[in-house]
PDB file of N, CA and C in Angstrom:
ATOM      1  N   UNK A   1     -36.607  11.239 -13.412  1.00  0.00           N
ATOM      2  CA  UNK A   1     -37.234  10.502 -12.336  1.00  0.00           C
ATOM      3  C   UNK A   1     -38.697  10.210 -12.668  1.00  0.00           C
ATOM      4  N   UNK A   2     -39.320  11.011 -12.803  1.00  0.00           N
ATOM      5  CA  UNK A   2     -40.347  11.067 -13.489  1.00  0.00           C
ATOM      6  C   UNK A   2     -40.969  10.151 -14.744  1.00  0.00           C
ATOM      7  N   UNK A   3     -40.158   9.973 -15.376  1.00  0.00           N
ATOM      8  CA  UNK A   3     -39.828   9.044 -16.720  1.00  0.00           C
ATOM      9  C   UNK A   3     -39.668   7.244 -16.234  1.00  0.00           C
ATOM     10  N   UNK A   4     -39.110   7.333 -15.099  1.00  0.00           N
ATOM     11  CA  UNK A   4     -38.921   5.928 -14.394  1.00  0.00           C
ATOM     12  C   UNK A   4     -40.295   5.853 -13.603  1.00  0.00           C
ATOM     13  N   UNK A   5     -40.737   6.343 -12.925  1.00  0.00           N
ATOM     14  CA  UNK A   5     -41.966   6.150 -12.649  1.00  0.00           C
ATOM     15  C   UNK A   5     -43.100   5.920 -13.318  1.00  0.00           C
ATOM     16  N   UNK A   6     -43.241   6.841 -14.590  1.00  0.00           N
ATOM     17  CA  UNK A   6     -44.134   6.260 -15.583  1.00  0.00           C
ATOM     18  C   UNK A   6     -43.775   4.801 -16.204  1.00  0.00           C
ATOM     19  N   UNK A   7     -42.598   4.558 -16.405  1.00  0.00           N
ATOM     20  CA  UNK A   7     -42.109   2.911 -17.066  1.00  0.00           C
ATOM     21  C   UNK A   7     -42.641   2.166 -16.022  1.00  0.00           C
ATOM     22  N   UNK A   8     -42.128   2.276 -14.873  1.00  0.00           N
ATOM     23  CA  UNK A   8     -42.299   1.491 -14.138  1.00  0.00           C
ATOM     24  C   UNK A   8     -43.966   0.804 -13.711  1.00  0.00           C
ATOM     25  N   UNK A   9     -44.758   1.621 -13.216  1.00  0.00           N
ATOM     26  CA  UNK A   9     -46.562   2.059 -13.457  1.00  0.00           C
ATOM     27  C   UNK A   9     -46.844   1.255 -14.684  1.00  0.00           C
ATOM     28  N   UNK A  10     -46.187   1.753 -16.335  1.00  0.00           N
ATOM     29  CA  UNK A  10     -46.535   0.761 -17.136  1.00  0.00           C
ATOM     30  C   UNK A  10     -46.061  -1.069 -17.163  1.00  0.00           C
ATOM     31  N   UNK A  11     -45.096  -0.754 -16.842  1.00  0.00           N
ATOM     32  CA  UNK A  11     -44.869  -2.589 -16.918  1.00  0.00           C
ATOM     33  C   UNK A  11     -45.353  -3.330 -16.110  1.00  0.00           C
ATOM     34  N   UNK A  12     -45.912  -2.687 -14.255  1.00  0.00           N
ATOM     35  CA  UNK A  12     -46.536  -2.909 -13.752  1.00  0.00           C
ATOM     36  C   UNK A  12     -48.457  -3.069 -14.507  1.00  0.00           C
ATOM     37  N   UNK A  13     -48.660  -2.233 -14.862  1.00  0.00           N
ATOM     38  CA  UNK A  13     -49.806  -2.468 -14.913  1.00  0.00           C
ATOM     39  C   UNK A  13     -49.953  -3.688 -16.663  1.00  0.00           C
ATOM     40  N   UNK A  14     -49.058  -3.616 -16.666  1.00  0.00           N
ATOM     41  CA  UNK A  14     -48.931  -4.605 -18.281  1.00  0.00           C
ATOM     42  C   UNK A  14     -49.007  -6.383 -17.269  1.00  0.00           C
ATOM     43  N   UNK A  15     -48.116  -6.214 -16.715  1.00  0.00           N
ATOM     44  CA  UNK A  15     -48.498  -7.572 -15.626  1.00  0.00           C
ATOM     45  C   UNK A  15     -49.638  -7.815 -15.315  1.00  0.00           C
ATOM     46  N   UNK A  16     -49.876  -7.137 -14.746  1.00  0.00           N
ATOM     47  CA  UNK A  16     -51.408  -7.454 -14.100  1.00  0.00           C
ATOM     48  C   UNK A  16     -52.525  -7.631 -15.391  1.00  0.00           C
ATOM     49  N   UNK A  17     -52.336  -7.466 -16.238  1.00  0.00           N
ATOM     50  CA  UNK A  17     -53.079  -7.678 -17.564  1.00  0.00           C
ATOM     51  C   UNK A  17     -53.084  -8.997 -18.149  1.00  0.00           C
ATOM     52  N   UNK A  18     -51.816  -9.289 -17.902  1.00  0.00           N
ATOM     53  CA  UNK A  18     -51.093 -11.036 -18.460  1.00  0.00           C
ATOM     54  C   UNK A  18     -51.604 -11.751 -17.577  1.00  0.00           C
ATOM     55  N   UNK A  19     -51.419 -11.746 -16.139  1.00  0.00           N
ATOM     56  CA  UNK A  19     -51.894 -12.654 -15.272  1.00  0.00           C
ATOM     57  C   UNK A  19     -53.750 -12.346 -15.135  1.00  0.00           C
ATOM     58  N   UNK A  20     -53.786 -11.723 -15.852  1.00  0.00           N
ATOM     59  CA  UNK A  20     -55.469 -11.417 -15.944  1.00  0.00           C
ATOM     60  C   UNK A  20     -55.983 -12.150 -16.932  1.00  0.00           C
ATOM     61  N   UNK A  21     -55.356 -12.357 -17.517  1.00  0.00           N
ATOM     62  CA  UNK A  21     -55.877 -12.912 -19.499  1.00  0.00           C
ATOM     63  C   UNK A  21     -56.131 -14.227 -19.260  1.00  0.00           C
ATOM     64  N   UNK A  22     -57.226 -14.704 -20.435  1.00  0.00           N
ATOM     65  CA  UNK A  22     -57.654 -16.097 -20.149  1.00  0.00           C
ATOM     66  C   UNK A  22     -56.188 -17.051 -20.947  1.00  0.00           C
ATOM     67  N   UNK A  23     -55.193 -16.567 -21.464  1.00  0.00           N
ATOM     68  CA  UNK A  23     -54.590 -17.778 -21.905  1.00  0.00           C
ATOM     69  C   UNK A  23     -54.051 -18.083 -20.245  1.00  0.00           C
ATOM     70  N   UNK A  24     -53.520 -16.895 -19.884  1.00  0.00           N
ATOM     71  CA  UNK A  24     -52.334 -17.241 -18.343  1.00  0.00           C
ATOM     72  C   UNK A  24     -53.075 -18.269 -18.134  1.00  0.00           C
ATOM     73  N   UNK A  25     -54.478 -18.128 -17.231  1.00  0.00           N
ATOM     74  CA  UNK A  25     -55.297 -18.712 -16.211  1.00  0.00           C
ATOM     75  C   UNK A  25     -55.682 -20.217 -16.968  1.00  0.00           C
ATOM     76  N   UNK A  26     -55.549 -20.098 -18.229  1.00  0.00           N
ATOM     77  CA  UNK A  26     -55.693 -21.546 -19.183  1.00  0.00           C
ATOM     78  C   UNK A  26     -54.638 -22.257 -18.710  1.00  0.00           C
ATOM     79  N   UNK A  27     -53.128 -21.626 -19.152  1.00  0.00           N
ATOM     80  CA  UNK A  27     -51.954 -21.979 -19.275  1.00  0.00           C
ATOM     81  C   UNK A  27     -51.402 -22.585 -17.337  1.00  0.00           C
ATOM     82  N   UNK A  28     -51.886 -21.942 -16.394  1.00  0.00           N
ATOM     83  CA  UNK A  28     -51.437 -22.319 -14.543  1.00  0.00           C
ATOM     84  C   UNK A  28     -52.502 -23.289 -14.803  1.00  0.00           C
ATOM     85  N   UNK A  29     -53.899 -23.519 -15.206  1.00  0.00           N
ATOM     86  CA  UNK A  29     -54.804 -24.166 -14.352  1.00  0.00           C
ATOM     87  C   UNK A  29     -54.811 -25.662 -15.517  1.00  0.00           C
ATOM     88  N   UNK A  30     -54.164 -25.865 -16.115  1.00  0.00           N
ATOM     89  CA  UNK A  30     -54.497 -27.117 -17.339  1.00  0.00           C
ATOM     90  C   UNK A  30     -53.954 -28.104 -17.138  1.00  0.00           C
ATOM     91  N   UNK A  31     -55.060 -29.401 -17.149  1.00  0.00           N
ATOM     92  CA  UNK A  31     -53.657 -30.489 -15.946  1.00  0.00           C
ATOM     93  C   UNK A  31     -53.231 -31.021 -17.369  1.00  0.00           C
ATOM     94  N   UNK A  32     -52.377 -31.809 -16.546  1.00  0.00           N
ATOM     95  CA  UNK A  32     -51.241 -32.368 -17.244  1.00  0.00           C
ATOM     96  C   UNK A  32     -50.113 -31.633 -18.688  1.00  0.00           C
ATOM     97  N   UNK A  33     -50.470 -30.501 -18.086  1.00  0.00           N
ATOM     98  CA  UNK A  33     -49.674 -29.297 -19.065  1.00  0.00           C
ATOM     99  C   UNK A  33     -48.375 -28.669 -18.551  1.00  0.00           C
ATOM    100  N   UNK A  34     -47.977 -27.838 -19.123  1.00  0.00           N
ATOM    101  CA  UNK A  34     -46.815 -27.332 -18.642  1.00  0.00           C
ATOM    102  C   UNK A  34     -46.432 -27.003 -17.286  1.00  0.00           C
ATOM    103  N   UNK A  35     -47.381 -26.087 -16.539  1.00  0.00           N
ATOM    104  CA  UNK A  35     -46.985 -26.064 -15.448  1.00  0.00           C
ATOM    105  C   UNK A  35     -47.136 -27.494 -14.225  1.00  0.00           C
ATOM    106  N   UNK A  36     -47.767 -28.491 -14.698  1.00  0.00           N
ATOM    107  CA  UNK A  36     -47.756 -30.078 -14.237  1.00  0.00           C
ATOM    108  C   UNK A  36     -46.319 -30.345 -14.393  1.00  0.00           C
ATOM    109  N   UNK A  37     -45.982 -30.199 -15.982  1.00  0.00           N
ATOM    110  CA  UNK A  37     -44.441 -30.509 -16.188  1.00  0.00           C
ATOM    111  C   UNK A  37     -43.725 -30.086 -15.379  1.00  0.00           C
ATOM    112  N   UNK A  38     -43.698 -28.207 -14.874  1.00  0.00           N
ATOM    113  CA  UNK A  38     -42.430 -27.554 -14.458  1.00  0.00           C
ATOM    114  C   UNK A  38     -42.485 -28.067 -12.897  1.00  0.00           C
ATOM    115  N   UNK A  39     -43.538 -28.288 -12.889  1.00  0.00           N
ATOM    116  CA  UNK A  39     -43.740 -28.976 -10.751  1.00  0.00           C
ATOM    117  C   UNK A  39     -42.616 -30.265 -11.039  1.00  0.00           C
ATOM    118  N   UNK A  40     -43.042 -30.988 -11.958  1.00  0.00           N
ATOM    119  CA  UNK A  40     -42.570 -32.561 -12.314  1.00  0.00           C
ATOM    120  C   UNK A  40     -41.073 -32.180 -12.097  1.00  0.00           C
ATOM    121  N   UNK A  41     -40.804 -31.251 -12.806  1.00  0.00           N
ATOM    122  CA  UNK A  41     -39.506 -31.495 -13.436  1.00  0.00           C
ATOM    123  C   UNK A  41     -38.720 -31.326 -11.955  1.00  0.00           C
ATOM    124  N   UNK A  42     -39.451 -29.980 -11.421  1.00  0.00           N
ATOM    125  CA  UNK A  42     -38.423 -29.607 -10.114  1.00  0.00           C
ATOM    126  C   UNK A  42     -38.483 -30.781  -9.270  1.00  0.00           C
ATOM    127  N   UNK A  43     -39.453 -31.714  -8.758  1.00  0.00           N
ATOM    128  CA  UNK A  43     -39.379 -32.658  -8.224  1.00  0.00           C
ATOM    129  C   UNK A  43     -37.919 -33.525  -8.353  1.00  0.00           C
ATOM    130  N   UNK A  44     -37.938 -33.984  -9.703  1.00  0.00           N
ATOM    131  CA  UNK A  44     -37.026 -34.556 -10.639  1.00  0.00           C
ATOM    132  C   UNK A  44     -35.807 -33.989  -9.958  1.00  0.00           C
ATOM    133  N   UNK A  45     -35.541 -32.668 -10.156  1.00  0.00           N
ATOM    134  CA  UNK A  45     -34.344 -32.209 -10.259  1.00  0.00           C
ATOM    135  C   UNK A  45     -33.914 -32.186  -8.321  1.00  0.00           C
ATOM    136  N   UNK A  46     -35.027 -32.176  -7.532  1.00  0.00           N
ATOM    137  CA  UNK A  46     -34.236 -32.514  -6.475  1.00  0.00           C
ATOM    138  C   UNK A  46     -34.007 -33.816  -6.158  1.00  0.00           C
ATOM    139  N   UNK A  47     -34.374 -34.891  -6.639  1.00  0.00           N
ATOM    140  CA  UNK A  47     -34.462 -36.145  -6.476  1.00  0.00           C
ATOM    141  C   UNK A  47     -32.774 -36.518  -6.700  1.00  0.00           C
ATOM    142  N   UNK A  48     -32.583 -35.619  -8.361  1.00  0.00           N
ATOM    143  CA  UNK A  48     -31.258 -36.316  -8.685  1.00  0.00           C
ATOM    144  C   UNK A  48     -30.180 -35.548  -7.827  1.00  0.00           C
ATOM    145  N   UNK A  49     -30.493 -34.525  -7.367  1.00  0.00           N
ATOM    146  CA  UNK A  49     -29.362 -33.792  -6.998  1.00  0.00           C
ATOM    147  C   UNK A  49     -29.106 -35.157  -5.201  1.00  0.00           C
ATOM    148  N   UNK A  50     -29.855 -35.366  -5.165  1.00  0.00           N
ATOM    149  CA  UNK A  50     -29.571 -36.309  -3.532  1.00  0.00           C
ATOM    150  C   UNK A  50     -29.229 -37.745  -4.355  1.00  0.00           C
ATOM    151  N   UNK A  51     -29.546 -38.151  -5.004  1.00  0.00           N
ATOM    152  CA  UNK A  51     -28.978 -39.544  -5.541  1.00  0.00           C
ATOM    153  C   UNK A  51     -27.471 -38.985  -6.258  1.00  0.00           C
ATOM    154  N   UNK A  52     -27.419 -38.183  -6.730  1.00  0.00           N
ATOM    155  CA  UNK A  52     -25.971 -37.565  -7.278  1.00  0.00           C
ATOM    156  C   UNK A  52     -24.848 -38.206  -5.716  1.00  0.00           C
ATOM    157  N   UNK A  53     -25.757 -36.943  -4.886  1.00  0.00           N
ATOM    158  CA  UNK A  53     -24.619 -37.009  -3.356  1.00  0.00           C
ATOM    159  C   UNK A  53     -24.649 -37.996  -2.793  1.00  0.00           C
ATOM    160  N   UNK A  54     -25.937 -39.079  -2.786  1.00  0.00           N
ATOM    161  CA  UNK A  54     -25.466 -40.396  -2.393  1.00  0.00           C
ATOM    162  C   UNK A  54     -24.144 -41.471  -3.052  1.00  0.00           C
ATOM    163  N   UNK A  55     -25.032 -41.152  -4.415  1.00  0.00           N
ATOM    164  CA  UNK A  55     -23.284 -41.720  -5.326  1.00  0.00           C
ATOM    165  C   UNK A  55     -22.441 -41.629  -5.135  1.00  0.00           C
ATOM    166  N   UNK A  56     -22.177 -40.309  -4.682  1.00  0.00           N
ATOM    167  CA  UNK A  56     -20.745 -39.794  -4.162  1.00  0.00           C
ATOM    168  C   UNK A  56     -20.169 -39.955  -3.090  1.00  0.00           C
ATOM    169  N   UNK A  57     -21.389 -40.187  -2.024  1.00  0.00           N
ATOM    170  CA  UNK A  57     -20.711 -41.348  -0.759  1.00  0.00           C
ATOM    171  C   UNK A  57     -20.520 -42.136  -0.707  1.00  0.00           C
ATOM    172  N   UNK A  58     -21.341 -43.207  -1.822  1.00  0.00           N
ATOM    173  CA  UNK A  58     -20.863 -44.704  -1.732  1.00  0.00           C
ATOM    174  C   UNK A  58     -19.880 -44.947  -2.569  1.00  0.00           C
ATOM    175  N   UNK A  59     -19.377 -43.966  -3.670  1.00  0.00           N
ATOM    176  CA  UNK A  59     -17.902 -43.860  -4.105  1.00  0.00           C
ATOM    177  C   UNK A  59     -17.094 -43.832  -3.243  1.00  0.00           C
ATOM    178  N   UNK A  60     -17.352 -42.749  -1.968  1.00  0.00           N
ATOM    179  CA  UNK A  60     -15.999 -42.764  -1.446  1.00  0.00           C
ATOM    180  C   UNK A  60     -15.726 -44.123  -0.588  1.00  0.00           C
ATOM    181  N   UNK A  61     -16.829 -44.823  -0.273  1.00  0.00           N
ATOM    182  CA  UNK A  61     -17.096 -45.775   0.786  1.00  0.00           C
ATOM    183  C   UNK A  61     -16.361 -46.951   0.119  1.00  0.00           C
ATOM    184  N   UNK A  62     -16.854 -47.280  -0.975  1.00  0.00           N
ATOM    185  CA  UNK A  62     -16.157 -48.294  -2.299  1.00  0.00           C
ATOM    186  C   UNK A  62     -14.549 -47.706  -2.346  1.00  0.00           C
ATOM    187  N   UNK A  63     -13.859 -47.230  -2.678  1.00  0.00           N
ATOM    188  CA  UNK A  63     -12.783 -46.595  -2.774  1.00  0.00           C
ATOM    189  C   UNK A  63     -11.730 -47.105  -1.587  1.00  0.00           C
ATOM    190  N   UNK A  64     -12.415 -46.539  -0.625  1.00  0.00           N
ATOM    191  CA  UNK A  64     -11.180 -46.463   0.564  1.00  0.00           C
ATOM    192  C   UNK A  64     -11.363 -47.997   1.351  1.00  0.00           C
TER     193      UNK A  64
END
């Protein structure tokens, strides 16, 4: 038990080190960089998921 508590304390405090470091705070705050991309992308990805399900209504609409 003891042994899990110390792991745990360390990986915790190993986090807080990463999100401390100047690449992280480079890497969240840099426009038009990756995390610009990963916003982009999710945008993207709900966009298609509702044009997907529209398709799929005006399939059925075309169809019948």
């Amino acid at each position: 038990m003891a042994v899990l508590n110390c792991y745990m304390i360390c990986i915790i405090s190993f986090q807080a080190q990463i999100f401390n470091s100047y690449g992280y705070q480079r890497f969240v705050t840099q426009k038009d960089g990756s995390m610009d991309l990963l916003v982009q992308l999710s945008l993207l990805k709900a966009k298609s998921m509702a044009y997907i399900y529209n398709n799929h209504k005006i399939k059925k609409i075309v169809v019948t």
